[in-house]
N, C-alpha and C. Protein backbone atom coordinates (compact mmCIF):
# COMPACT_ATOMS: atom_id res chain seq x y z
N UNK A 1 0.83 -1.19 0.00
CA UNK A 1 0.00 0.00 0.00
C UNK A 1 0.88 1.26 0.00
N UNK A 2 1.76 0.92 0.59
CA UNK A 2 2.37 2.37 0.45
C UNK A 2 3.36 2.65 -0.66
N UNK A 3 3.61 1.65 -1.29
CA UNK A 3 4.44 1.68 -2.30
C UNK A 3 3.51 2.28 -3.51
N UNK A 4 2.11 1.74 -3.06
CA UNK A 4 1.28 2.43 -4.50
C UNK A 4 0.85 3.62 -4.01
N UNK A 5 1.01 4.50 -2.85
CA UNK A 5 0.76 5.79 -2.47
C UNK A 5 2.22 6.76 -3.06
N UNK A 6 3.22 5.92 -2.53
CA UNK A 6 4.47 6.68 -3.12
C UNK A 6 4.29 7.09 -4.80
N UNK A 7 4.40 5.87 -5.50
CA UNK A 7 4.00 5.77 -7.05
C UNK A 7 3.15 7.30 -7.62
N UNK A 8 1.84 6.79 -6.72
CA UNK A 8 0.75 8.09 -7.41
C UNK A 8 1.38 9.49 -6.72
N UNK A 9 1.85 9.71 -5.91
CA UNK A 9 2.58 11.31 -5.65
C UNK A 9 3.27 11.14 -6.53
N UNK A 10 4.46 10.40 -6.78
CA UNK A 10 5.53 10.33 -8.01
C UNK A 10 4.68 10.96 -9.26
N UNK A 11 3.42 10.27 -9.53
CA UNK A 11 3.19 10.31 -10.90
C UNK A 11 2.43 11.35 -11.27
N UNK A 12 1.68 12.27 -9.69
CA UNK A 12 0.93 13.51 -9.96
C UNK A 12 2.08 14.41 -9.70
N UNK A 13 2.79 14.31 -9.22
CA UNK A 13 3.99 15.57 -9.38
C UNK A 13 5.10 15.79 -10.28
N UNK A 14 4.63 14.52 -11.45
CA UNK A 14 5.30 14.49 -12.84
C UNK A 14 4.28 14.85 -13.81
N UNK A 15 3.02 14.85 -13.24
CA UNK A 15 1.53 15.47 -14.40
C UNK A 15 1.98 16.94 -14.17
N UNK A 16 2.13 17.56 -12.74
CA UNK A 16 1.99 18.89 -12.06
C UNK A 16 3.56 19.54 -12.94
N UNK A 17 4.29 19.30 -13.07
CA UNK A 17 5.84 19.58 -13.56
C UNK A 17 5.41 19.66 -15.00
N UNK A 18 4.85 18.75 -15.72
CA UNK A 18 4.56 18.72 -16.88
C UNK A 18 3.70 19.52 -17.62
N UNK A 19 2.80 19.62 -16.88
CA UNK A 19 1.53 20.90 -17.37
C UNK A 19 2.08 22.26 -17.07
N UNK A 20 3.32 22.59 -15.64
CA UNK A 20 3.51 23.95 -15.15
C UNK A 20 4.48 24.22 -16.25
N UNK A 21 5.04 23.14 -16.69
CA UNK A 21 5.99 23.95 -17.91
C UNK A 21 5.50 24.02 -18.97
N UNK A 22 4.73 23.67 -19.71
CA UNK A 22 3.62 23.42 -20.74
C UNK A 22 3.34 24.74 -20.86
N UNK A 23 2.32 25.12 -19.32
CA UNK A 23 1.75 26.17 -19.57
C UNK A 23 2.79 27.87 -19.70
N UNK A 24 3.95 27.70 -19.26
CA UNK A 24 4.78 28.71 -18.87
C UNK A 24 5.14 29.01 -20.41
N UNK A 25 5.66 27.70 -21.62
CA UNK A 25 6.29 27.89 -22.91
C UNK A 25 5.24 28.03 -24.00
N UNK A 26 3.77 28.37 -23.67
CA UNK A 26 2.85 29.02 -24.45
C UNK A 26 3.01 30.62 -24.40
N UNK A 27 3.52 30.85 -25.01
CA UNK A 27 3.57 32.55 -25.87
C UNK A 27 2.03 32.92 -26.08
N UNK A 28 0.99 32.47 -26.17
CA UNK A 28 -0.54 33.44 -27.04
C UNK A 28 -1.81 31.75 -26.71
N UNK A 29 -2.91 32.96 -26.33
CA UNK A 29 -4.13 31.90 -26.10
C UNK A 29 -4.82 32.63 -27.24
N UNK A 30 -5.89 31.68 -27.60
CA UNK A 30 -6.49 32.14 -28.83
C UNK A 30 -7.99 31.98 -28.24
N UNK A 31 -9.23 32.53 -29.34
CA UNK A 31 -10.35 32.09 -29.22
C UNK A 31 -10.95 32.22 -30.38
N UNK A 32 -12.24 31.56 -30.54
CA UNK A 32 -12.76 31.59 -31.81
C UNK A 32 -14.04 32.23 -32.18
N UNK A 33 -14.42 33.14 -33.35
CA UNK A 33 -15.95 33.53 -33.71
C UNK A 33 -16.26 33.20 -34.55
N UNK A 34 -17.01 32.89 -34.79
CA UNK A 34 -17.73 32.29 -36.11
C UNK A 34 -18.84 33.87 -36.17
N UNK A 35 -18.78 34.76 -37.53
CA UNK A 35 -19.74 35.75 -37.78
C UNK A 35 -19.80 35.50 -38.84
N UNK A 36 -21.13 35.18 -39.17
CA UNK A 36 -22.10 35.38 -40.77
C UNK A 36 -20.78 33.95 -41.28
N UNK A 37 -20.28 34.58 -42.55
CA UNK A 37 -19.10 33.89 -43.12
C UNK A 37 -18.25 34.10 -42.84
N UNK A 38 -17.56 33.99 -42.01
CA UNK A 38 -15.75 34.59 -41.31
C UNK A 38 -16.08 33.58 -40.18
N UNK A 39 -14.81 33.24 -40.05
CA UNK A 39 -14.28 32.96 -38.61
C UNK A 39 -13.04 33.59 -38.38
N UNK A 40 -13.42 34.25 -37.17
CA UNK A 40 -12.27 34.82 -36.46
C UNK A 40 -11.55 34.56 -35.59
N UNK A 41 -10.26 34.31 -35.68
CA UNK A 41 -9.11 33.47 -34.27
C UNK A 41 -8.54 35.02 -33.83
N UNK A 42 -9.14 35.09 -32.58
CA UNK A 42 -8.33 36.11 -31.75
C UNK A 42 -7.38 35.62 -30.87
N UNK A 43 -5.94 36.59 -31.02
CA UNK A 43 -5.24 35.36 -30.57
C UNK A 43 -4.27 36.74 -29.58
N UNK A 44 -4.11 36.45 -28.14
CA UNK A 44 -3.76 36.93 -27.47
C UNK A 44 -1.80 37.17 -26.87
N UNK A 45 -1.62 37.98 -26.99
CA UNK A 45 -0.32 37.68 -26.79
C UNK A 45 -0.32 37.56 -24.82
N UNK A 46 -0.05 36.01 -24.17
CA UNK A 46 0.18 35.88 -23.14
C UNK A 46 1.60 36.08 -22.36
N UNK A 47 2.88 36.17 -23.18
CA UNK A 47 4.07 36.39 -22.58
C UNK A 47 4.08 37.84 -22.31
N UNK A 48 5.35 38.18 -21.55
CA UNK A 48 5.97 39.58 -20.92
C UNK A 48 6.93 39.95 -21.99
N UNK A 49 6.88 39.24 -23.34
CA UNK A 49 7.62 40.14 -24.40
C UNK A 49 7.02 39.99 -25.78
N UNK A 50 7.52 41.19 -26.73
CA UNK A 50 6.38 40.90 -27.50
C UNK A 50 6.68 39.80 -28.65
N UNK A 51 5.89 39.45 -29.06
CA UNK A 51 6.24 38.08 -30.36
C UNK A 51 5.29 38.34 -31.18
N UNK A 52 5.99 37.46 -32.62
CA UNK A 52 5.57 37.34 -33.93
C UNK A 52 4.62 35.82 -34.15
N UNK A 53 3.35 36.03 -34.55
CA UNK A 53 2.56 35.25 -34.95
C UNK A 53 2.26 34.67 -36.06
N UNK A 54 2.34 33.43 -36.85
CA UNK A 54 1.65 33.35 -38.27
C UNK A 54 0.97 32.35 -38.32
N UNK A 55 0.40 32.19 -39.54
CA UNK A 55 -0.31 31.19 -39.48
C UNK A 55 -0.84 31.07 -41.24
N UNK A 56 -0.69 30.17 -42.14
CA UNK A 56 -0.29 29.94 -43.34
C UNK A 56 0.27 31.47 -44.39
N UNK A 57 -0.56 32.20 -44.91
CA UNK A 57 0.09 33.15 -45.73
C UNK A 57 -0.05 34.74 -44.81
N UNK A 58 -0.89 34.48 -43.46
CA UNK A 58 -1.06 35.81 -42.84
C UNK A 58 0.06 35.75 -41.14
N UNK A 59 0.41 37.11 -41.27
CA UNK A 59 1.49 37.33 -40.50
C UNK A 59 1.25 38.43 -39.54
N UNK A 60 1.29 38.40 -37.90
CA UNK A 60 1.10 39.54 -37.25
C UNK A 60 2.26 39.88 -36.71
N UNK A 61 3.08 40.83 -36.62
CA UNK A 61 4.07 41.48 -36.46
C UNK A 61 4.31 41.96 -35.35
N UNK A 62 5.10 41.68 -34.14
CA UNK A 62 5.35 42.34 -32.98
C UNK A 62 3.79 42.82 -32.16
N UNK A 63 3.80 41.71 -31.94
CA UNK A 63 2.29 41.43 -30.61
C UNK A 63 2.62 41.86 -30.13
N UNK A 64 2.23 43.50 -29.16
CA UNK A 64 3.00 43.81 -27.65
C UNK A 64 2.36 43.06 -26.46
N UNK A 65 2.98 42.28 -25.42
CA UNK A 65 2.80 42.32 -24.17
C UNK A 65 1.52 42.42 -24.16
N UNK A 66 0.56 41.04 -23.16
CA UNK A 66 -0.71 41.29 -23.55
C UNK A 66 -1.81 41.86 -23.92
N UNK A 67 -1.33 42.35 -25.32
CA UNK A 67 -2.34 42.82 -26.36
C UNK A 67 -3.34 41.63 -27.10
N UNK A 68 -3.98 41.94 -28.43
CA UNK A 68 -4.90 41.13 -29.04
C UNK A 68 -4.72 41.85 -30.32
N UNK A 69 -4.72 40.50 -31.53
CA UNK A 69 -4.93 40.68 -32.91
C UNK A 69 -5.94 39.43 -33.18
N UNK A 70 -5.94 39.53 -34.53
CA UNK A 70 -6.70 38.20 -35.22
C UNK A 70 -6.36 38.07 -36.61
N UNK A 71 -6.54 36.96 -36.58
CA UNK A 71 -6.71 36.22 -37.93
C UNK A 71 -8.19 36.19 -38.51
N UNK A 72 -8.29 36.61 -39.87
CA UNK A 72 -9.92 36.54 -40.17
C UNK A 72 -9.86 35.58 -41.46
N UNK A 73 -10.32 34.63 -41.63
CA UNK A 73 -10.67 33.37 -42.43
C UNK A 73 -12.28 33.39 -43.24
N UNK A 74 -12.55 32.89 -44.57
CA UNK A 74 -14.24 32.87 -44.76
C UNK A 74 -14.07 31.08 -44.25
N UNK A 75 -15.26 30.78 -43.95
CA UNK A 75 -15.82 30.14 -43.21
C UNK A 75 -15.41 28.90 -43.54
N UNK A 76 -15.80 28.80 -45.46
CA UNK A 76 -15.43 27.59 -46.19
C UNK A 76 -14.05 27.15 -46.12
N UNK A 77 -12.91 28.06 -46.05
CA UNK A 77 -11.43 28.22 -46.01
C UNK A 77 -10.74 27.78 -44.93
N UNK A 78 -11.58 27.59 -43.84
CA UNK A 78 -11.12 27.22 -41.74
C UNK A 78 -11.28 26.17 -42.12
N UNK A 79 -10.05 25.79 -41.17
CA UNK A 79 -9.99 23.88 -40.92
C UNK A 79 -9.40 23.79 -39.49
N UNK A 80 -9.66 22.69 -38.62
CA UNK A 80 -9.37 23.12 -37.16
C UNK A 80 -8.09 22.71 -37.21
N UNK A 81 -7.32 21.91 -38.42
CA UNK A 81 -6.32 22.06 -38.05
C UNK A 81 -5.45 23.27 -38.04
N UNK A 82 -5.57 24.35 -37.83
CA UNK A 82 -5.16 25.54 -37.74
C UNK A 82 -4.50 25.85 -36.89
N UNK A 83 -5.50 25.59 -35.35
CA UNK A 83 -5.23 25.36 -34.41
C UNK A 83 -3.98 25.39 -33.91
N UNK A 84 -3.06 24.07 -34.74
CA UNK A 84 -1.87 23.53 -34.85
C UNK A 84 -0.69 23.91 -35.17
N UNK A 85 -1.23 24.85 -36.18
CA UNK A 85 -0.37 25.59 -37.35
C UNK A 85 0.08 27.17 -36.95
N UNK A 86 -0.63 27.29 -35.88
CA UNK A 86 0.21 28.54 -35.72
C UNK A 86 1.64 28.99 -35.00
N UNK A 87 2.11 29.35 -35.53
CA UNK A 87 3.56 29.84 -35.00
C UNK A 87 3.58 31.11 -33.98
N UNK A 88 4.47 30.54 -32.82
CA UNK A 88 5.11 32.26 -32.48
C UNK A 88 6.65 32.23 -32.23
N UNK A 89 6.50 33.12 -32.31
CA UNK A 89 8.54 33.29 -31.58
C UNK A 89 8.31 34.76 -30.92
N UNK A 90 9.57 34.96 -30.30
CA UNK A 90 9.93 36.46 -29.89
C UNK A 90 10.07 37.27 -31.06
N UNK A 91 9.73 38.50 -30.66
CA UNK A 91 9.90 39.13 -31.97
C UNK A 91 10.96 39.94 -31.00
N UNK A 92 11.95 39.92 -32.43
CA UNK A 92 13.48 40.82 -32.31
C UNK A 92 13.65 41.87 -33.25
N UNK A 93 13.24 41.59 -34.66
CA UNK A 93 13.11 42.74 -35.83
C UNK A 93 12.56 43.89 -35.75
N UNK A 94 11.21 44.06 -34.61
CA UNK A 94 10.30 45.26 -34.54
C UNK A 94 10.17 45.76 -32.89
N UNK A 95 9.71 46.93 -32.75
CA UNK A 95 9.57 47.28 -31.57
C UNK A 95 8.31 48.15 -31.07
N UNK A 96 7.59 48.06 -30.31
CA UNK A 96 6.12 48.83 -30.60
C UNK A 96 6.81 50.03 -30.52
N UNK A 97 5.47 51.04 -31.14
CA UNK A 97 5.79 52.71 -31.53
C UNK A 97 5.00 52.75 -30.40
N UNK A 98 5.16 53.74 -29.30
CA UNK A 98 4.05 54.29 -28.68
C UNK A 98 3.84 56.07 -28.62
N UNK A 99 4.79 56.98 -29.94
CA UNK A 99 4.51 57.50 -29.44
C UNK A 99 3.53 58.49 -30.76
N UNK A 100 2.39 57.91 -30.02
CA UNK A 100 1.13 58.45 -31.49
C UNK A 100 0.11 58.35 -30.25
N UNK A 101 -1.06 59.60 -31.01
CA UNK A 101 -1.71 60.06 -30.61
C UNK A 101 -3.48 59.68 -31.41
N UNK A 102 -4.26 59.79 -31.09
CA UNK A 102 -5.56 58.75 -32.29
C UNK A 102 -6.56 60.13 -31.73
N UNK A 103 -6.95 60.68 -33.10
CA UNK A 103 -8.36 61.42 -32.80
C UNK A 103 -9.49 60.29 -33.69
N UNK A 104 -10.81 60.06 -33.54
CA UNK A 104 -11.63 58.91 -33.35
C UNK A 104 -12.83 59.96 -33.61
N UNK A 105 -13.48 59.56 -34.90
CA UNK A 105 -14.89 60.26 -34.77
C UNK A 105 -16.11 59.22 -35.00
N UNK A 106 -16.85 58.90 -34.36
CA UNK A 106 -17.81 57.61 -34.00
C UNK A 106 -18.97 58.12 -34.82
N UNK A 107 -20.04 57.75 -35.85
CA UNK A 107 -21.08 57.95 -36.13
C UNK A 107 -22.10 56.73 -36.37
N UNK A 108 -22.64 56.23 -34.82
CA UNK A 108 -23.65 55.20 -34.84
C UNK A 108 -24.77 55.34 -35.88
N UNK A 109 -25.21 56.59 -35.89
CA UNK A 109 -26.52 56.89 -36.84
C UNK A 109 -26.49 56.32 -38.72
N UNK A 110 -24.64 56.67 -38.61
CA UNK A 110 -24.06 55.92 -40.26
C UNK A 110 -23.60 55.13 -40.15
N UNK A 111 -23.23 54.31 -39.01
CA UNK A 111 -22.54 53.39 -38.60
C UNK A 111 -21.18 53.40 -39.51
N UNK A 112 -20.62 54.70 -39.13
CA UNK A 112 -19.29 54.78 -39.74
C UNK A 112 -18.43 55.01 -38.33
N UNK A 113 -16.97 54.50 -38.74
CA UNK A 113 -15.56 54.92 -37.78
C UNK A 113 -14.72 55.25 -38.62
N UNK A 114 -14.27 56.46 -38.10
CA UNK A 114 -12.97 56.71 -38.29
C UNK A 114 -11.88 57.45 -37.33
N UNK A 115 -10.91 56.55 -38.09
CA UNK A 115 -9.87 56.87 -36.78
C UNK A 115 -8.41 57.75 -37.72
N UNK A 116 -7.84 58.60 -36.91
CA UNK A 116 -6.85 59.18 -37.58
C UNK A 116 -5.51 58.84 -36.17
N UNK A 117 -4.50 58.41 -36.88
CA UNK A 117 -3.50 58.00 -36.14
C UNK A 117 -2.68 59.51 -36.77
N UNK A 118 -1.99 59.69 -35.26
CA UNK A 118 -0.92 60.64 -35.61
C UNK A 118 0.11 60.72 -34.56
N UNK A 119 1.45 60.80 -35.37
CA UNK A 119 3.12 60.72 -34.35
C UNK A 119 2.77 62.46 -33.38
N UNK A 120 3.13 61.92 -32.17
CA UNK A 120 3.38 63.19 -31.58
C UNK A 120 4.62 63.95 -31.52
N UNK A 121 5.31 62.61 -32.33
CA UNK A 121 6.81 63.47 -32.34
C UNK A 121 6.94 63.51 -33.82
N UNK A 122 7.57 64.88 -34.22
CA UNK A 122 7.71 64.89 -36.19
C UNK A 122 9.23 63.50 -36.19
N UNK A 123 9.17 62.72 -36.00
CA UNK A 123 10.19 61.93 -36.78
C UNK A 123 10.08 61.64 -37.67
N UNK A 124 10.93 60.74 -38.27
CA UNK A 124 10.77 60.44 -39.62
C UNK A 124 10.57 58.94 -39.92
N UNK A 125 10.45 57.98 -38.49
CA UNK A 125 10.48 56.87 -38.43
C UNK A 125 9.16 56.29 -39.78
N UNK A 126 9.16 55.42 -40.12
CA UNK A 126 8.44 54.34 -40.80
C UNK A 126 7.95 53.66 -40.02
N UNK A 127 6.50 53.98 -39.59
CA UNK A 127 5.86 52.56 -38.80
C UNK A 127 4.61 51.92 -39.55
N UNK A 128 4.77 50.60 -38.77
CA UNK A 128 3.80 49.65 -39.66
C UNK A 128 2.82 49.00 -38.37
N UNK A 129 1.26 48.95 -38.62
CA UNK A 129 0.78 48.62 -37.90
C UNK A 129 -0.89 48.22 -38.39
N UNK A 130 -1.84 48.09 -37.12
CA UNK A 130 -2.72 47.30 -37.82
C UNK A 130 -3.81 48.09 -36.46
N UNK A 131 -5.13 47.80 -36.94
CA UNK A 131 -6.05 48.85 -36.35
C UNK A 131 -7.67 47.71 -36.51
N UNK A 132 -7.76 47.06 -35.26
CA UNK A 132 -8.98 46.27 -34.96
C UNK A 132 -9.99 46.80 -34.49
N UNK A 133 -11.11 46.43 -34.88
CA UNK A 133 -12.42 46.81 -34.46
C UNK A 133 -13.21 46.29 -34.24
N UNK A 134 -13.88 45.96 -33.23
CA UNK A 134 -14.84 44.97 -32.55
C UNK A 134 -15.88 45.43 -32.27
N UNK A 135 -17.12 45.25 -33.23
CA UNK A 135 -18.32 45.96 -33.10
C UNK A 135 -19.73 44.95 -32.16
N UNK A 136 -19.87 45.56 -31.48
CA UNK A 136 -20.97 45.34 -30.25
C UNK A 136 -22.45 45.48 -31.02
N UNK A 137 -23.62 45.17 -30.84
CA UNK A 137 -24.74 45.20 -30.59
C UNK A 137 -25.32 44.55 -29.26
N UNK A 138 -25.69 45.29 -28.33
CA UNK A 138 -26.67 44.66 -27.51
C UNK A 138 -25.54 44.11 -26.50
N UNK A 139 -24.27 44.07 -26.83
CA UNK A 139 -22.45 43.19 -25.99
C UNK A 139 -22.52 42.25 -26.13
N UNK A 140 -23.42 42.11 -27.54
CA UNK A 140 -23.14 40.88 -28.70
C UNK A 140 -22.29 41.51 -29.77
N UNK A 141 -21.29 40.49 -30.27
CA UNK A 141 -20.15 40.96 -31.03
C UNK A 141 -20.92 40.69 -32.68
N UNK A 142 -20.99 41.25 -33.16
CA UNK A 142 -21.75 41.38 -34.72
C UNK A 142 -20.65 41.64 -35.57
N UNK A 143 -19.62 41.78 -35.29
CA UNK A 143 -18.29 42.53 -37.13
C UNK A 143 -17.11 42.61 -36.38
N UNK A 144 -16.03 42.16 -36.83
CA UNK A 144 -14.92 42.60 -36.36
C UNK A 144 -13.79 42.93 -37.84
N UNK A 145 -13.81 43.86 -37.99
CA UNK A 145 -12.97 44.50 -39.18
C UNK A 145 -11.23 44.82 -38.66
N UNK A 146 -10.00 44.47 -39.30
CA UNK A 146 -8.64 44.71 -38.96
C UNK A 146 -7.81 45.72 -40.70
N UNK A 147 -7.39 46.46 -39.81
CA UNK A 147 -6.74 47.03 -41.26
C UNK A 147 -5.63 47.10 -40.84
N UNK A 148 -4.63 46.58 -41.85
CA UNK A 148 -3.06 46.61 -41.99
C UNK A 148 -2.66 48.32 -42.21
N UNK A 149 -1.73 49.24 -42.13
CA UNK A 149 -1.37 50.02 -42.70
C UNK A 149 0.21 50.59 -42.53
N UNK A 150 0.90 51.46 -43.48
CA UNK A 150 1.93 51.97 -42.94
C UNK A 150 1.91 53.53 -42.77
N UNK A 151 2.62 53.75 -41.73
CA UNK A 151 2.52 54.97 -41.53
C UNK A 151 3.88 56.26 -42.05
N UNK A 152 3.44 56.61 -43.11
CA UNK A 152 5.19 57.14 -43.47
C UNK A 152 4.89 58.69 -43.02
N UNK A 153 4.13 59.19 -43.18
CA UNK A 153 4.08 60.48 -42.56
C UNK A 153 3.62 60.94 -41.59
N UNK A 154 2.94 61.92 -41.20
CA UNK A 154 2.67 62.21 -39.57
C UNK A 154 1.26 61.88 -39.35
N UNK A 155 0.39 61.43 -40.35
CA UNK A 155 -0.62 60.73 -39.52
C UNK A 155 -1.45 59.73 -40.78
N UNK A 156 -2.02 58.66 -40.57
CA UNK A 156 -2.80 58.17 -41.10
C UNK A 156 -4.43 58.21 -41.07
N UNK A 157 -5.36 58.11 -41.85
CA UNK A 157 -6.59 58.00 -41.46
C UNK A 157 -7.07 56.89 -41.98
N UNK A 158 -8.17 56.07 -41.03
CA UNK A 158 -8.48 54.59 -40.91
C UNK A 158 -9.87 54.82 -41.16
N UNK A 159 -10.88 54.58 -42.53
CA UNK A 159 -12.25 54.59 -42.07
C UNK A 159 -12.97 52.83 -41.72
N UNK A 160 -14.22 52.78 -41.23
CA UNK A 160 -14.66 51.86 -40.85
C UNK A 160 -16.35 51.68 -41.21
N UNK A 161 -16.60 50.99 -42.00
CA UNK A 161 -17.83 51.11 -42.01
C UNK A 161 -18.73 50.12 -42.19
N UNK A 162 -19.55 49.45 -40.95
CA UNK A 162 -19.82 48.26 -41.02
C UNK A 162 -21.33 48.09 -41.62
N UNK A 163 -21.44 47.06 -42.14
CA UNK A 163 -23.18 46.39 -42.73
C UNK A 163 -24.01 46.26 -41.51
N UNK A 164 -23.53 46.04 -40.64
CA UNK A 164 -24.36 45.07 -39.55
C UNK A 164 -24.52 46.65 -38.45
N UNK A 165 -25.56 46.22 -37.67
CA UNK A 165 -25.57 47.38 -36.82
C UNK A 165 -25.26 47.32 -35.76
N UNK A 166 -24.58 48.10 -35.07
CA UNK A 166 -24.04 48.34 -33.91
C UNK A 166 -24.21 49.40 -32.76
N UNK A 167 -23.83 49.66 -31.78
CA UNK A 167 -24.07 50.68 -30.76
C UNK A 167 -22.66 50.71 -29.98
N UNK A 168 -21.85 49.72 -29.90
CA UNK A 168 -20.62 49.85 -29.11
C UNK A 168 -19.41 49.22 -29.80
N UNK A 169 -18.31 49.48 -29.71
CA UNK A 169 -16.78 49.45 -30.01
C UNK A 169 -15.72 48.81 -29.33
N UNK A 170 -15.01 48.13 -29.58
CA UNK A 170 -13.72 47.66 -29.01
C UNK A 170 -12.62 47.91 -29.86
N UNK A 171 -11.71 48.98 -29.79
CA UNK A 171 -10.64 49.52 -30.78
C UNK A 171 -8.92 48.91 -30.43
N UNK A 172 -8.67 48.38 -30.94
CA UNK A 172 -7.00 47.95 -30.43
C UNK A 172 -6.18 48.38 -31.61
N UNK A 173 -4.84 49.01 -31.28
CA UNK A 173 -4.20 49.93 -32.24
C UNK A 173 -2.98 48.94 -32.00
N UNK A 174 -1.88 48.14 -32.64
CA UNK A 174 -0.74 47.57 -32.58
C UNK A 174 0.27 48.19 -33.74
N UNK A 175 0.86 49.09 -33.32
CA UNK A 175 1.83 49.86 -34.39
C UNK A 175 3.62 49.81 -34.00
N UNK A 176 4.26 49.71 -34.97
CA UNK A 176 5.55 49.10 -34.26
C UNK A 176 6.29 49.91 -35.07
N UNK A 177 8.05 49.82 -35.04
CA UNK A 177 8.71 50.03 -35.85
C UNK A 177 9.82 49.01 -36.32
N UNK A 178 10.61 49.08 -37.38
CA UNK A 178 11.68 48.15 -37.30
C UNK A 178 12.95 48.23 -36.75
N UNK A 179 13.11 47.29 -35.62
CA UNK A 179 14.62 47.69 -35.40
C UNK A 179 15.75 48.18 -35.85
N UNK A 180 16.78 48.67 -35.02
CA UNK A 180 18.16 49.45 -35.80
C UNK A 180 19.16 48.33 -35.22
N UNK A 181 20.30 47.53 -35.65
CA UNK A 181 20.71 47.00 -35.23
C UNK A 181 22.64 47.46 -35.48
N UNK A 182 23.46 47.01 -34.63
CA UNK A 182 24.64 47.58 -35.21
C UNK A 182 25.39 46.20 -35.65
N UNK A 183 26.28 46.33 -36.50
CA UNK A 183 26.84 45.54 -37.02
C UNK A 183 28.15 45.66 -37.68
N UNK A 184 29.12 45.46 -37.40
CA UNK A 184 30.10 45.64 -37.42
C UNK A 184 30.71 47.35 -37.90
N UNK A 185 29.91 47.90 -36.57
CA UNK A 185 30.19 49.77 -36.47
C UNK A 185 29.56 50.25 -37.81
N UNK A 186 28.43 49.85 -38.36
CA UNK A 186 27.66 50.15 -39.34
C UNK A 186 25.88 49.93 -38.48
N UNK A 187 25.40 50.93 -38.76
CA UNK A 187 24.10 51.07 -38.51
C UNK A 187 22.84 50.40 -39.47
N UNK A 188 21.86 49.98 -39.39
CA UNK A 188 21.19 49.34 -40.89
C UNK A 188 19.94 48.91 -40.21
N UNK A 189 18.85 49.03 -41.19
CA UNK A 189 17.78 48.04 -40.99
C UNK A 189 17.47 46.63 -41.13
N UNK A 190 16.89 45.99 -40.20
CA UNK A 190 16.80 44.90 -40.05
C UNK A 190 15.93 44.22 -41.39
């Protein structure tokens, strides 16, 4: 009897070791929507640094620190093995931009958005980033629209304009730049 008491501690504190590291070397939790024809994988960045996501020909670029992007798929095109297929690593090439400023003009009545991104500092940096929108009815999710863009001058404008009707918003802005790296006393982009 006690040899089979020893055994099962042995063998739950090799389940407990096994799952705590499991769970520690997951980088991003995901979840899934199914709207109209789309399915959407929102996929969370869970680590304390930021990382690069893909998943067959679509690519998200420097996830910051638990933020949220997605993948948007038509319906016929999803296969669960997907699931499987997605990649992350650390991202080293990019670095989030934070220093931009967003004026936002909301018109429920047209069910239009638009958003204007703008640097608060005149640099001259090149940033690249992406601008989600999560449209509510009722704090039922009805549309979620993502736009890629780059930003080469001092501000961009993002419009939004959904079919479906809505009353509330969920906006996530992920804008980065590309690293400068040195290399043998030469400066360069990554």
């Amino acid at each position: 009897m006690k040899k089979l008491i020893i055994k099962m501690c042995a063998f739950m504190i090799l389940i407990t070791l096994f799952t705590g590291c499991h769970q520690q070397n997951k980088l991003y939790s995901f979840e899934t929507k199914k709207i109209d024809d789309q399915v959407i994988l929102i996929l969370k960045n869970t680590s304390n640094k930021p990382i690069d996501l893909s998943l067959k020909d679509q690519k998200i670029k420097c996830l910051p620190a638990s933020k949220q992007s997605v993948f948007v798929f038509k319906k016929n095109e999803f296969k669960d093995t997907y699931y499987d297929e997605i990649e992350a690593k650390e991202s080293t090439q990019y670095q989030e931009y934070n220093n931009f400023d967003v004026d936002r003009i909301t018109d429920i009545s047209l069910q239009q958005l638009n958003e204007c991104i703008k640097k608060t500092k005149n640099d001259k940096k090149k940033c690249y980033g992406e601008v989600i929108v999560f449209f509510y009815q009722n704090k039922d999710l009805v549309d979620i629209q993502k736009h890629d863009f780059i930003l080469k001058g001092k501000e961009k404008v993002i419009a939004f304009e959904s079919s479906k009707i809505w009353d509330d918003t969920m906006i996530i802005e992920n804008i980065y730049v590309k690293n400068k790296f040195v290399h043998r006393g030469f400066y360069g982009n990554m």
